[in-house]
Protein backbone atom coordinates (compact mmCIF):
# COMPACT_ATOMS: atom_id res chain seq x y z
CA UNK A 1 10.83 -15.52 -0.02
CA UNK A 2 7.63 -15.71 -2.46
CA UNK A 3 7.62 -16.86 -5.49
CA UNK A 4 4.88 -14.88 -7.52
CA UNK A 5 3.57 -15.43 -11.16
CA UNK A 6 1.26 -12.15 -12.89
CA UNK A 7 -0.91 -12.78 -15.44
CA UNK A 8 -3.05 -10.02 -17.05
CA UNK A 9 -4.08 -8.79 -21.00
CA UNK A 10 -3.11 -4.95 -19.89
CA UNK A 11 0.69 -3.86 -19.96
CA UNK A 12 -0.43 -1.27 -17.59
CA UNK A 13 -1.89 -3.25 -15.11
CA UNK A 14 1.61 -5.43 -15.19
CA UNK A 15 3.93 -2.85 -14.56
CA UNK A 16 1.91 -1.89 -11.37
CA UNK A 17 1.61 -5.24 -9.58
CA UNK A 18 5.40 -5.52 -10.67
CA UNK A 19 6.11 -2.17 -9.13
CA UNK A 20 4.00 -3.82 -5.86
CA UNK A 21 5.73 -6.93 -5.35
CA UNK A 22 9.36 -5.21 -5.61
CA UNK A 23 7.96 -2.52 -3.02
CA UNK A 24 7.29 -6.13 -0.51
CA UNK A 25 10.89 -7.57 0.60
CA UNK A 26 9.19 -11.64 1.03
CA UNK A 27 8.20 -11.76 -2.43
CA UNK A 28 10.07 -11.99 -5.53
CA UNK A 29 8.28 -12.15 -9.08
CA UNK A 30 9.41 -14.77 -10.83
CA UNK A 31 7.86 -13.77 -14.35
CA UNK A 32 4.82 -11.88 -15.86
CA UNK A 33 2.56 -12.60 -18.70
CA UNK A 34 0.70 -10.65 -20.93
CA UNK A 35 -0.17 -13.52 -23.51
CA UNK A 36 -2.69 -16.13 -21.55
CA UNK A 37 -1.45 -19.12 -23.79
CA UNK A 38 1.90 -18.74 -23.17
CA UNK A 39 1.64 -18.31 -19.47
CA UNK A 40 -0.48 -22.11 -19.86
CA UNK A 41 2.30 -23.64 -21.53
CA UNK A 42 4.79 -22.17 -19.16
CA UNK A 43 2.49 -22.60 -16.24
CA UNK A 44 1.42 -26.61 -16.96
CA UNK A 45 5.40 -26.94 -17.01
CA UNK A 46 6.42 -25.90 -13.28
CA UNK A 47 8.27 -28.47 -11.40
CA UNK A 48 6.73 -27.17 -8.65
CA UNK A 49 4.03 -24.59 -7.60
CA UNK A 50 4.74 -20.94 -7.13
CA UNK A 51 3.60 -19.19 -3.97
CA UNK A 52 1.08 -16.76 -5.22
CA UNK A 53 -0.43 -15.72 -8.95
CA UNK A 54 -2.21 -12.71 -9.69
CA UNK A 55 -4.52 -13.13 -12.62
CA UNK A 56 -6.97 -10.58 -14.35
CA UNK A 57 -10.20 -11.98 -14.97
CA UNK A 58 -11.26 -9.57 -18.34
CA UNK A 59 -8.70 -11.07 -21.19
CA UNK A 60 -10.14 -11.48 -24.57
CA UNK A 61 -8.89 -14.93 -25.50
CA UNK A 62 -9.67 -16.90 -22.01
CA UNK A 63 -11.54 -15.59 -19.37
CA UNK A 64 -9.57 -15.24 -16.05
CA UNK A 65 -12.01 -17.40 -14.13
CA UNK A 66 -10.98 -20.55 -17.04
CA UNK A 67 -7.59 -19.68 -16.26
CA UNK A 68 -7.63 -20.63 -12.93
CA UNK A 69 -9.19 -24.01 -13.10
CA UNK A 70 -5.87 -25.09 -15.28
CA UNK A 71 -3.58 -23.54 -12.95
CA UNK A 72 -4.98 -23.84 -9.60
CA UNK A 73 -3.11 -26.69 -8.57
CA UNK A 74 0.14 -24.58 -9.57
CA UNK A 75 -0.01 -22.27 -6.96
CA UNK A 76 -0.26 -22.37 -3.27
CA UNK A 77 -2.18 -19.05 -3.23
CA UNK A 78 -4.10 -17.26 -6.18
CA UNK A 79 -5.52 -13.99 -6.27
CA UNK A 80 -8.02 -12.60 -8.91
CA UNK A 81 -7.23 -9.05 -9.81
CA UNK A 82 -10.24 -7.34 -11.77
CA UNK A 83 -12.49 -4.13 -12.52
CA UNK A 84 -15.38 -5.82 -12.15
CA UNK A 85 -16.57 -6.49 -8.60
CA UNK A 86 -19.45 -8.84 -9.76
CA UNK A 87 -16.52 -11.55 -10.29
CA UNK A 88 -15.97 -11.63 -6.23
CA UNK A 89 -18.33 -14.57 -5.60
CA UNK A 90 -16.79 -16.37 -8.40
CA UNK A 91 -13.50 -16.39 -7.17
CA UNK A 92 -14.50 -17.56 -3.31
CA UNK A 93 -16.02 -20.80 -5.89
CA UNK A 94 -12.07 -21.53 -7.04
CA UNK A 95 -10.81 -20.83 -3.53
CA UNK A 96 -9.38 -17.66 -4.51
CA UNK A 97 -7.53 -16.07 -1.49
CA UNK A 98 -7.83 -12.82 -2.20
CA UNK A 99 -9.40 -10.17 -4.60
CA UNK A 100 -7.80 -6.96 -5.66
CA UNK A 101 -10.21 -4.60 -7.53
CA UNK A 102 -9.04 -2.32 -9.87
CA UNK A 103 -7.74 0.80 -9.25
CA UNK A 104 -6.20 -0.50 -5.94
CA UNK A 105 -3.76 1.32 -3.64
CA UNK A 106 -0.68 0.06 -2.68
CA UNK A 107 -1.78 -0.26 0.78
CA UNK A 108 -4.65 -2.43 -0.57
CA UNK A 109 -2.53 -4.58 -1.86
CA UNK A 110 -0.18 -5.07 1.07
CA UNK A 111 -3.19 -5.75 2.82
CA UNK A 112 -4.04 -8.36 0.73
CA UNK A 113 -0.87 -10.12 0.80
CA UNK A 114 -1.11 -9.78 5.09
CA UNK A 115 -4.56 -11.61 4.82
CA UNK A 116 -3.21 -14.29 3.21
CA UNK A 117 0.03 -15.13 4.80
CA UNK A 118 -1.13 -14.49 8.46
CA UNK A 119 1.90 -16.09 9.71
CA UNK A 120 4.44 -13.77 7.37
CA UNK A 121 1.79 -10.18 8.39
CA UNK A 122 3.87 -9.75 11.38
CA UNK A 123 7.17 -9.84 10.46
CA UNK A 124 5.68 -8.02 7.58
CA UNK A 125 4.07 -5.11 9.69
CA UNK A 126 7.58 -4.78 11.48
CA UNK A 127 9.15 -4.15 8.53
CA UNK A 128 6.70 -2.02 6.88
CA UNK A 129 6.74 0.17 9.83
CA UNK A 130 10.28 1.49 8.86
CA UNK A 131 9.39 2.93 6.25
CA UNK A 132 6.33 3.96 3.36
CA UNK A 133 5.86 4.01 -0.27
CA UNK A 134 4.24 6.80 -1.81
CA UNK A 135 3.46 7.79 -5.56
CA UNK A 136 5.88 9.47 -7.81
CA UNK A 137 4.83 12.83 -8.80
CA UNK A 138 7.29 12.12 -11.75
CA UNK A 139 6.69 9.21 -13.41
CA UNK A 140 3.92 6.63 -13.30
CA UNK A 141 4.20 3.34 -11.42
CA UNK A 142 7.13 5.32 -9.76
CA UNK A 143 7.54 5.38 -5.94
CA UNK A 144 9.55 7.04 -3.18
CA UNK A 145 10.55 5.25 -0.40
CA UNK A 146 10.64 7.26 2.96
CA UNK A 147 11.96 6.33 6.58
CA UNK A 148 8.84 6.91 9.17
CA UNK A 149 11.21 8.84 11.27
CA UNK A 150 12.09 11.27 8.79
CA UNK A 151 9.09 12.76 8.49
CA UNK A 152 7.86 15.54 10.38
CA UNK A 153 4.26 16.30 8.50
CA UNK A 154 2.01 15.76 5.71
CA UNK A 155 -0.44 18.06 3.98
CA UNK A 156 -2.53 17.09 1.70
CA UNK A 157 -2.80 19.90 -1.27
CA UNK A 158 -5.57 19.70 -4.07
CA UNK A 159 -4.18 16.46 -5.70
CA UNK A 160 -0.65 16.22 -4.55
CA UNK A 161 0.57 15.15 -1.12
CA UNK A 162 3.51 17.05 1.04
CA UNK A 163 5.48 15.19 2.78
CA UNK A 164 7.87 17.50 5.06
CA UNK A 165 11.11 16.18 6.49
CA UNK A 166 14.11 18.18 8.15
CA UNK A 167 15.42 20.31 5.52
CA UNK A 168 13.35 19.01 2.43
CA UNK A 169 9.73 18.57 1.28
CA UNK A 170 9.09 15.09 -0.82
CA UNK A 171 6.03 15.52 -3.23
CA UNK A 172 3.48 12.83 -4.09
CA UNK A 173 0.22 11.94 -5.57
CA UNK A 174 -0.80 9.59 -3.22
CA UNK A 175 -4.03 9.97 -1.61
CA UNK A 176 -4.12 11.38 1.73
CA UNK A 177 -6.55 8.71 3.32
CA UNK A 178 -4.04 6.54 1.89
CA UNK A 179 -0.99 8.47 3.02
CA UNK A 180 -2.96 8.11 6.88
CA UNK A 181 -3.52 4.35 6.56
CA UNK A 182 0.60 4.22 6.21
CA UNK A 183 0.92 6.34 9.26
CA UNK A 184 0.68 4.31 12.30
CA UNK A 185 -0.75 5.85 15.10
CA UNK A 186 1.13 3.45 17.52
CA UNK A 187 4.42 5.06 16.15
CA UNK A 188 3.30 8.72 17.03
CA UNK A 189 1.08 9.83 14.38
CA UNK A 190 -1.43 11.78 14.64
CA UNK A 191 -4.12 13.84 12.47
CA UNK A 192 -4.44 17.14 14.04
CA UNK A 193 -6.18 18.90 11.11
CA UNK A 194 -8.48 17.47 7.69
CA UNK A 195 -5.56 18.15 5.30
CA UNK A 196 -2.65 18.02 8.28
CA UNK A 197 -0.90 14.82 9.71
CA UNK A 198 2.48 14.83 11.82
CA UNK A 199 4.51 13.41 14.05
CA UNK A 200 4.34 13.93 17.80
CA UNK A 201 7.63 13.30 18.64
CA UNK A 202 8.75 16.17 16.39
CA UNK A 203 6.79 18.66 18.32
CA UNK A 204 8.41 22.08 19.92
CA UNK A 205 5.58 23.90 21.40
CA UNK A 206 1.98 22.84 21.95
CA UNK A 207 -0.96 25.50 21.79
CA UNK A 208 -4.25 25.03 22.05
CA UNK A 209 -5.03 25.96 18.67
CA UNK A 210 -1.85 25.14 16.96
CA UNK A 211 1.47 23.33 16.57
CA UNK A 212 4.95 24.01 16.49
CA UNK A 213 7.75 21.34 15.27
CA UNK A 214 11.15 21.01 15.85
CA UNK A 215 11.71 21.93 11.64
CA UNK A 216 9.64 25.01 12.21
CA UNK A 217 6.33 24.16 10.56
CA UNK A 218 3.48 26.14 12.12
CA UNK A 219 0.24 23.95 11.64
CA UNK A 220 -3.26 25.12 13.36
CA UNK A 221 -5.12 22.74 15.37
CA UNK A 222 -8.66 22.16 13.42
CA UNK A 223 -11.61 22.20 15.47
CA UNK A 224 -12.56 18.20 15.09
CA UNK A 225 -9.09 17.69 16.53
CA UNK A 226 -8.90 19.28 19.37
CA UNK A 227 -8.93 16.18 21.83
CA UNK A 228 -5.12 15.97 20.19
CA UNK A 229 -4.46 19.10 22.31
CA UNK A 230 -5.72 17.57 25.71
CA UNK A 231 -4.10 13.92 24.98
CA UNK A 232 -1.07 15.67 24.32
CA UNK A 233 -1.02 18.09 26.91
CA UNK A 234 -1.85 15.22 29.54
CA UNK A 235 0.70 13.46 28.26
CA UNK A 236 3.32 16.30 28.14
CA UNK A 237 2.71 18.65 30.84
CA UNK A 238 6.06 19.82 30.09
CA UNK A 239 4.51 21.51 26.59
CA UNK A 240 2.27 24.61 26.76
């Protein structure tokens, strides 16, 4: 398990890296800060360092990049967290490990936290393959957690994402690019159309020009996509 620390001036920006770290079973945040001076006192007074801390660089009584040369030596790992990408070369100068810039995805962030505990991305990856986080359509900062093999498609509508499963249709407004970064293609994903994703094993009849699965769902083959047809059909001559 790691221990995390958040420090940044927006209550907004808080409640999403908290929302984050929950969504990532290794880490655990131990405490956030919205007031820099209190996380300095609290900081300076740690027994012993904390695995990572995720400080904002913008806060209107100490700069972020001040910050960190008091606290440095209180955590094994620090990433900067910011809006403003001209900060980037500043942070490699405090061996910063990483640098989130604002808005980022959830998938950017568990990125992040793969880069910089190489030895923890694998058993990471294995368990992020069971299942994916995607936004709330309710609530902000929300997410839904849902099982890879649940889900049969996902269609990306205007700004809202459909995820179908079985008997039921999850909604979302995650991205769809973001939605496909989630999907590994080495679990049977595939992207047969621009606003259509699904899975292969969930497949009842292959046409050239379309799809049928096992819950249904008719979805057309789009013309970029069409080499899904002949991988699949090589691969299950049984299908037509």
């Amino acid at each position: 398990m790691y221990t995390c620390l958040a420090i940044d001036d927006e209550f907004s920006a808080l409640e999403i890296i908290t929302d984050y770290i929950a969504a990532q079973p290794e880490l655990k945040l131990l405490k956030s800060y919205i007031n820099v001076d209190a996380a300095l006192r609290e900081i300076e007074n740690l027994k012993k360092p904390v695995d990572i801390i995720f400080l904002d660089i913008e806060m209107p009584t100490m700069n972020g990049l001040e910050v960190a040369k008091l606290i440095r030596h209180k955590t094994h790992k620090l990433v900067f967290v910011t809006a403003h990408a001209d900060y980037a070369i500043h942070s490699y100068e405090l061996e910063a490990d990483a640098f989130l810039l604002k808005p980022f995805s959830y998938t950017k962030f568990d990125q992040a936290i793969k880069k910089i505990f190489s030895g923890y991305a694998k058993a990471q990856t294995e368990k992020a393959n069971d299942f994916i986080l995607l936004k709330s359509t309710e609530q902000r900062n929300k997410f839904i957690k849902i099982k890879l093999d649940k889900i049969y498609a996902v269609e990306a509508q205007e700004r809202l994402i459909k995820v179908y499963l079985e008997k039921d249709i999850v909604f979302s407004r995650s991205s769809f690019s973001d939605v496909l970064a989630l999907l590994p293609a080495n679990l049977g994903f595939a992207q047969i159309h621009r606003s259509f994703a699904i899975a292969e094993n969930q497949i009842a009849t292959l046409e050239r020009s379309y799809v049928i699965l096992n819950n249904g769902l008719r979805i057309s083959i789009g013309r970029k996509f069409l080499d899904f047809y002949h991988k699949m059909s090589k691969k299950n001559k049984n299908l037509s």
